[in-house]
N, C-alpha and C. Protein backbone atom coordinates (compact mmCIF):
# COMPACT_ATOMS: atom_id res chain seq x y z
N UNK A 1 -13.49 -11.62 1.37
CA UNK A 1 -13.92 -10.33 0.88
C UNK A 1 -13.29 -10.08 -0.50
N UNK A 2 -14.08 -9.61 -1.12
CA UNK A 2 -13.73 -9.44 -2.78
C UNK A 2 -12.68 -8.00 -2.85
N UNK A 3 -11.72 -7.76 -4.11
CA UNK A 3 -11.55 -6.85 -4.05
C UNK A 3 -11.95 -5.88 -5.17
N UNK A 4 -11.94 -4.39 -5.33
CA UNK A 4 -12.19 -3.81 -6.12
C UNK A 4 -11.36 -3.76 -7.45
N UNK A 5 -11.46 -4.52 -8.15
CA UNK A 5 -10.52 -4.92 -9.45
C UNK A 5 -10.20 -3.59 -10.50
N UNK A 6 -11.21 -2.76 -10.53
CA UNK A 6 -11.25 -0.86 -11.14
C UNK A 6 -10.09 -0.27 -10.31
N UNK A 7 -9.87 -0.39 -8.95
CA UNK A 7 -9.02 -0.06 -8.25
C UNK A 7 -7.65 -0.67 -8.72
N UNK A 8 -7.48 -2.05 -8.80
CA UNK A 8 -6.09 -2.64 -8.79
C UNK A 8 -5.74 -2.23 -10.44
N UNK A 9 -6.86 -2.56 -11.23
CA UNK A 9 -6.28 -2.15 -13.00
C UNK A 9 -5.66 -0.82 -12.53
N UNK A 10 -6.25 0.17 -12.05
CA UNK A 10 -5.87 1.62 -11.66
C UNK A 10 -4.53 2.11 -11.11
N UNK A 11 -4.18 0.60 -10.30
CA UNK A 11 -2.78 0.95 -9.45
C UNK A 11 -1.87 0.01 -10.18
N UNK A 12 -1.88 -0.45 -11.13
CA UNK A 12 -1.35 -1.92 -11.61
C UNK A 12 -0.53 -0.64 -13.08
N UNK A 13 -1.80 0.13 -13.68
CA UNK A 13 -1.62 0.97 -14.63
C UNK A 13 -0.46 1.99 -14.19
N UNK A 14 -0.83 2.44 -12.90
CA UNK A 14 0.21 3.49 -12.67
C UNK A 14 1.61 3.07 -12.52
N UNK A 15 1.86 1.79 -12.01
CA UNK A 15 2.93 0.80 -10.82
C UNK A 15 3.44 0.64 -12.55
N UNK A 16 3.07 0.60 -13.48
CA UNK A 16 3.65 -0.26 -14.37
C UNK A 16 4.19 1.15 -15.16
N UNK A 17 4.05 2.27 -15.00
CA UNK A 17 4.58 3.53 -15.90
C UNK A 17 5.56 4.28 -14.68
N UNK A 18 6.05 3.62 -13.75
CA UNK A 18 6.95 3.78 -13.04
C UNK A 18 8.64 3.06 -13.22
N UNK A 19 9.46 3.72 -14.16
CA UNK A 19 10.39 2.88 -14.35
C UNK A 19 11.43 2.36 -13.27
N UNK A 20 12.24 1.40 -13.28
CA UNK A 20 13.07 0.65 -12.65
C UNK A 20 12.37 0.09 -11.78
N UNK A 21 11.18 -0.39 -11.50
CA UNK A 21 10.78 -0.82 -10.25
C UNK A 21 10.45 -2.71 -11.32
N UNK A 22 10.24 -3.62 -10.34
CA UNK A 22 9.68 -4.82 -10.39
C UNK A 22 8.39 -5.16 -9.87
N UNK A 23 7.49 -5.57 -10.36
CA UNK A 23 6.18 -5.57 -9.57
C UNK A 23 5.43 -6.95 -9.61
N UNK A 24 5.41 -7.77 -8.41
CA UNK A 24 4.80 -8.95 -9.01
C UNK A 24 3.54 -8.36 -7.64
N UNK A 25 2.09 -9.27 -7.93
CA UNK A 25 0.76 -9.17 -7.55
C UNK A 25 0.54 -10.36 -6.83
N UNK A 26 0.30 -10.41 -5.23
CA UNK A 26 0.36 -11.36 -4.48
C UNK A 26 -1.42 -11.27 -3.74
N UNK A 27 -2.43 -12.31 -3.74
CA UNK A 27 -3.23 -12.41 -3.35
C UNK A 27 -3.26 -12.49 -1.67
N UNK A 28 -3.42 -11.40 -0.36
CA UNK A 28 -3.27 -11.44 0.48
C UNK A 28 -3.90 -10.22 1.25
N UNK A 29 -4.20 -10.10 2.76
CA UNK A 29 -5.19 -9.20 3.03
C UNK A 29 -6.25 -9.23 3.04
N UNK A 30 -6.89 -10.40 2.09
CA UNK A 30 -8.16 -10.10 1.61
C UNK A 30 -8.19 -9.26 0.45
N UNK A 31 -7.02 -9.28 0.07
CA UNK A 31 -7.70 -8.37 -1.39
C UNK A 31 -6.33 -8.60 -2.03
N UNK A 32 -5.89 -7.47 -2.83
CA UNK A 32 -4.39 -7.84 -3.99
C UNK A 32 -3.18 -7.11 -3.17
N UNK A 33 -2.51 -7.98 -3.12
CA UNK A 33 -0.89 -6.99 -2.51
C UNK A 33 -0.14 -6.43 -3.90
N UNK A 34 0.61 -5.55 -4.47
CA UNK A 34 1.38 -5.25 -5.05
C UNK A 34 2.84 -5.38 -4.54
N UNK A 35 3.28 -6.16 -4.55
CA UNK A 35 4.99 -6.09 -4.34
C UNK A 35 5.75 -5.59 -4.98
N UNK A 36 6.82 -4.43 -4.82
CA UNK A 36 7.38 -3.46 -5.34
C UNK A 36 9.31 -4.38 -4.99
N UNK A 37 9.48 -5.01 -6.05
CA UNK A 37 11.19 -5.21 -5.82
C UNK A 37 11.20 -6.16 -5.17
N UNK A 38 10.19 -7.31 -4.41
CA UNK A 38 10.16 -8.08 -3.72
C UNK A 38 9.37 -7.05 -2.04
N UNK A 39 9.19 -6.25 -2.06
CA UNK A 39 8.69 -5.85 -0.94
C UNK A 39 7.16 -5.69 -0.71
N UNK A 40 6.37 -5.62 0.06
CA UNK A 40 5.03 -5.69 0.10
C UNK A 40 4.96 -4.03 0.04
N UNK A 41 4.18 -3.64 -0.88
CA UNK A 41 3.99 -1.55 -1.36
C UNK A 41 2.66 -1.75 -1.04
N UNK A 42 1.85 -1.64 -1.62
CA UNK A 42 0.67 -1.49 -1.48
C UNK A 42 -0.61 -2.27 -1.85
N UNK A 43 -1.54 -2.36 -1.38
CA UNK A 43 -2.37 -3.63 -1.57
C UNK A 43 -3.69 -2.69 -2.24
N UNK A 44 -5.08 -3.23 -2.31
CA UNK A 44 -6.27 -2.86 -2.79
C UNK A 44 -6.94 -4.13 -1.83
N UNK A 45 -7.47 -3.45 -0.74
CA UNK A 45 -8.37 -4.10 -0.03
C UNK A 45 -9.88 -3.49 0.21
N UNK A 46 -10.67 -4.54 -0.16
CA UNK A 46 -11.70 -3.90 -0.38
C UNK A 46 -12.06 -3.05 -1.87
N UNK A 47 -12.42 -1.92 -1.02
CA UNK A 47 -12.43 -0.84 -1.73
C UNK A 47 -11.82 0.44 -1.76
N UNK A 48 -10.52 -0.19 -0.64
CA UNK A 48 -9.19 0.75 -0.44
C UNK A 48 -8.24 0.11 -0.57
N UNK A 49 -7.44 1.52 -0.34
CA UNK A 49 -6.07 1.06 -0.67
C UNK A 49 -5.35 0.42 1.18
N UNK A 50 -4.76 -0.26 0.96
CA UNK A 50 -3.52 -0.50 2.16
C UNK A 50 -2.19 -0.25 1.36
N UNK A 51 -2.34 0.91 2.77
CA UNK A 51 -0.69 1.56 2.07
C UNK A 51 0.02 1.50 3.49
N UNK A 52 2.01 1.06 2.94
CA UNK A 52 2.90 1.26 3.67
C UNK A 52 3.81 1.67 3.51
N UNK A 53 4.02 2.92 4.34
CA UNK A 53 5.10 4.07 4.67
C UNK A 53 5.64 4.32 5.30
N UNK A 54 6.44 5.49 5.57
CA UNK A 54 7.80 5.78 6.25
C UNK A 54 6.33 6.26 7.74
N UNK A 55 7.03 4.75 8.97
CA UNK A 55 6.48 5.46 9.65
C UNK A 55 6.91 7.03 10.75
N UNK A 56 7.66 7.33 10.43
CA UNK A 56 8.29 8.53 10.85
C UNK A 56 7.22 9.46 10.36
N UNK A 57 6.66 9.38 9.14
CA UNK A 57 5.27 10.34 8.26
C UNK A 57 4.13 10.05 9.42
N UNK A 58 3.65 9.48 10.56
CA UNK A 58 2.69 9.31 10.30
C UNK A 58 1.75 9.88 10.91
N UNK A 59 2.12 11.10 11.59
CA UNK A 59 1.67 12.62 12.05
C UNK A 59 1.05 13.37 10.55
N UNK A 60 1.58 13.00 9.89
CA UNK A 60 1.62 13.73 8.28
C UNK A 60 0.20 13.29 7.78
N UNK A 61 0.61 12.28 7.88
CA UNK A 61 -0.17 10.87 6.75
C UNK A 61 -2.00 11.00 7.62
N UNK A 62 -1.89 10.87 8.93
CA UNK A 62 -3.09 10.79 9.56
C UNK A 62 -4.19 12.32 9.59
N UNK A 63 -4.12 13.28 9.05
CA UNK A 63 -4.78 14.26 8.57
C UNK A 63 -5.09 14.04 7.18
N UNK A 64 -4.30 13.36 6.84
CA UNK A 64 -5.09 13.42 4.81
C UNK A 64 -6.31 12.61 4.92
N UNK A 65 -7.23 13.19 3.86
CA UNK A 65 -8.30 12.97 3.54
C UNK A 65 -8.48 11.35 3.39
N UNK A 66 -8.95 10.66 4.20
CA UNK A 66 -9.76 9.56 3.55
C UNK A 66 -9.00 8.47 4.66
N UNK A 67 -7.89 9.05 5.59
CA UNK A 67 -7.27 8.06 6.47
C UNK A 67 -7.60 7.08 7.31
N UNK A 68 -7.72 5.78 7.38
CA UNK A 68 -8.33 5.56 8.29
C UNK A 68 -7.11 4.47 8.92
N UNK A 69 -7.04 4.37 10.39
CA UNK A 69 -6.02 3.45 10.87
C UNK A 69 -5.80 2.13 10.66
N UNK A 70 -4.55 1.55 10.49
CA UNK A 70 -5.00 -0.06 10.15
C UNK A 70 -5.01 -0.97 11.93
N UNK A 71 -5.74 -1.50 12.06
CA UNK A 71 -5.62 -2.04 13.58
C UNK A 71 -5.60 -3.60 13.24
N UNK A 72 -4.61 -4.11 14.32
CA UNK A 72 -4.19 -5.75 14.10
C UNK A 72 -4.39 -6.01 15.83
N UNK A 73 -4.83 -7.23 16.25
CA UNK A 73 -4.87 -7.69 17.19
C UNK A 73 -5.16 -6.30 18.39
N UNK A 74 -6.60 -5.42 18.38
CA UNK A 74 -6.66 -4.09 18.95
C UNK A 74 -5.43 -3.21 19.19
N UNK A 75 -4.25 -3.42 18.39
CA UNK A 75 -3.45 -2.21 18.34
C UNK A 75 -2.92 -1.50 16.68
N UNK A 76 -2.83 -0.37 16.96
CA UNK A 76 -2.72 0.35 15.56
C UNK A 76 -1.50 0.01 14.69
N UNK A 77 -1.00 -0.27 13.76
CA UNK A 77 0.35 -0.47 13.18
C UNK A 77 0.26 1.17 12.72
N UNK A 78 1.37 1.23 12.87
CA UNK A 78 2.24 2.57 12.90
C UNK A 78 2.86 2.49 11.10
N UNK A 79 2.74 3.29 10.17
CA UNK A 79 3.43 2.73 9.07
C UNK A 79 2.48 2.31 7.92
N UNK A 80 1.40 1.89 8.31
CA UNK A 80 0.74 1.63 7.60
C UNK A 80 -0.99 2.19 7.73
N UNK A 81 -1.94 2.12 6.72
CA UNK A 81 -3.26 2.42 6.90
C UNK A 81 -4.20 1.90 5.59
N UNK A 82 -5.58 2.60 6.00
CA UNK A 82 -6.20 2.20 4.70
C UNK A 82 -6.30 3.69 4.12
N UNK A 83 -6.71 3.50 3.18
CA UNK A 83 -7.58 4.98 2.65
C UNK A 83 -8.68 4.37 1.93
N UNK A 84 -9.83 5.56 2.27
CA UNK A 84 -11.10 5.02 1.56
C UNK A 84 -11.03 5.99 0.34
N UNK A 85 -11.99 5.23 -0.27
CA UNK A 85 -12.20 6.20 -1.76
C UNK A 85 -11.90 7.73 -1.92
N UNK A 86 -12.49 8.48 -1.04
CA UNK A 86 -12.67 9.98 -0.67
C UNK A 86 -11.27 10.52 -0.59
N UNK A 87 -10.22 9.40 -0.20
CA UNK A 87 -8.90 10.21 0.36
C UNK A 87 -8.46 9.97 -1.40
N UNK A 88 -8.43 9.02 -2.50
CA UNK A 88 -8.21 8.91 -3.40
C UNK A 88 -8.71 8.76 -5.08
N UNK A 89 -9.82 9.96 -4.72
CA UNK A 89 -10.80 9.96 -6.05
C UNK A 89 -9.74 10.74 -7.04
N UNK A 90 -8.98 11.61 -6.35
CA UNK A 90 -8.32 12.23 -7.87
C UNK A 90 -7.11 12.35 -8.11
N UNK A 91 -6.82 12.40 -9.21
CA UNK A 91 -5.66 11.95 -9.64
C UNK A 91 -4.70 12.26 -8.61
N UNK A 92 -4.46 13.56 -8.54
CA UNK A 92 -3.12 14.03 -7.56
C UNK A 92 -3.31 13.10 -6.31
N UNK A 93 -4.82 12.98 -5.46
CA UNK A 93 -4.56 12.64 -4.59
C UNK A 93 -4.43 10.90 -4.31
N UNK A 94 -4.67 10.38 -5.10
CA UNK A 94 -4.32 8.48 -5.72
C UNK A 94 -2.66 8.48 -5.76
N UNK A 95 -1.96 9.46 -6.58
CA UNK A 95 -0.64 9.75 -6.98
C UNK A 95 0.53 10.45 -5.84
N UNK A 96 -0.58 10.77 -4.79
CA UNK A 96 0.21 10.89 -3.64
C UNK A 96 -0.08 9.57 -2.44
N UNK A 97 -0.86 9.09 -2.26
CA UNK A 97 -0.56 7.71 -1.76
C UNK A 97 0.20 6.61 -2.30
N UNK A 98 0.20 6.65 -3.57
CA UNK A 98 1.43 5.48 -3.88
C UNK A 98 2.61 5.72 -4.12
N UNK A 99 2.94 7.07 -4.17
CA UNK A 99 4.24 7.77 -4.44
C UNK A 99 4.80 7.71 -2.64
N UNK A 100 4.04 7.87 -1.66
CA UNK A 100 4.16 7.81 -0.46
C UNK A 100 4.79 6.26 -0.24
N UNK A 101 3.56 5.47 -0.67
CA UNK A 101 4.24 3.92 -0.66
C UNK A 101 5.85 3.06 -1.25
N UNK A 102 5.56 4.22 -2.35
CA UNK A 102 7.03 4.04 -3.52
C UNK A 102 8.22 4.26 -2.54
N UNK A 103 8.11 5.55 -2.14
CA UNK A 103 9.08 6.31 -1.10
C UNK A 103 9.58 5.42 -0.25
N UNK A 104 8.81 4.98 0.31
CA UNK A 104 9.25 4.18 1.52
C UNK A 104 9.60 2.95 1.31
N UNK A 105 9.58 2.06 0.20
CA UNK A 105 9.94 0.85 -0.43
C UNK A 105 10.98 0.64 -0.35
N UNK A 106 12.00 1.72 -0.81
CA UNK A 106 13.40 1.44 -1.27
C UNK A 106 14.17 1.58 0.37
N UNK A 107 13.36 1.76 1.27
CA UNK A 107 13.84 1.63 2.72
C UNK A 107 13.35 0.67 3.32
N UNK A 108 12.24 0.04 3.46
CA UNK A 108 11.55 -0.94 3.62
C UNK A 108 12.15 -2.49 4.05
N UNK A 109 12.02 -3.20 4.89
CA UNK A 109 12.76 -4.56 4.72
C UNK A 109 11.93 -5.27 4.47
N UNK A 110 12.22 -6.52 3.66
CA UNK A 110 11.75 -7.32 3.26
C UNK A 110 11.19 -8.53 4.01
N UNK A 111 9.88 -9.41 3.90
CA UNK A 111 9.68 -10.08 4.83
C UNK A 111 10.61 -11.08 4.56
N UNK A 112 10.57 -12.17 5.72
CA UNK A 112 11.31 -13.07 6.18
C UNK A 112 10.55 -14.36 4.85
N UNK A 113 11.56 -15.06 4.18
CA UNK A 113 10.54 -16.01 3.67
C UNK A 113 10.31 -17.49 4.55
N UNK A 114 9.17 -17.85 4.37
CA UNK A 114 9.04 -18.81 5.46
C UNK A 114 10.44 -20.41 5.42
N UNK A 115 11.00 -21.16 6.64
CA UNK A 115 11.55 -22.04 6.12
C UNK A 115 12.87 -21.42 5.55
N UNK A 116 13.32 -19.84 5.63
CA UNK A 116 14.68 -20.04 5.44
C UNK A 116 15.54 -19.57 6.53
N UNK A 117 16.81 -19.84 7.11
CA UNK A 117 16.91 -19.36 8.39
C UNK A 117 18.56 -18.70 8.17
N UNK A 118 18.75 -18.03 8.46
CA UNK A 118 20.02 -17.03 8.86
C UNK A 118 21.39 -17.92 8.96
């Protein structure tokens, strides 16, 4: 599945006028991951976003506009979701999903890299 590239210039633009952060762009999902510091922040799948947050939010997070659940092997991950276009046509509301994602980064653990062991 292709991803929406208007979308990633869009989040790539914002991610990059965010100071102190590191951002490298990892092809995964099916669409672009953004890694924030070495951590997986937010992706552009499709024609949404995959965002991951404090799942403690996610009473919060599941009423905003455009939410939709992320489901892995028929169960929901908690922490994470998509949003479709609708939840992020305007500015404020684009700038509150990745600020959501930002948030939760600097708490976030990092994945395991494959092949290294404890």
């Amino acid at each position: 599945m292709a991803f929406n590239t208007k979308l990633a210039d869009r989040l790539r633009e914002y991610l990059a006028s965010v100071p102190g952060i590191r951002i490298e762009e990892k092809r995964m999902f099916s669409g672009m991951a953004f890694m924030v510091n070495g951590k997986m922040c937010i992706n552009v799948s499709g024609d949404n976003l995959m965002c991951r947050f404090d799942p403690a939010l996610q009473e919060v997070v599941v009423g905003r506009n455009g939410y939709e659940p992320m489901i892995m092997k028929g169960r929901e991950l908690i922490g994470y979701c998509y949003v479709s276009l609708e939840g992020f046509k305007t500015k404020r509301d684009f700038e509150y999903w990745v600020n959501l994602c930002l948030d939760f980064n600097s708490k976030a653990k990092a994945s395991k890299k494959p092949g290294k062991k404890k």
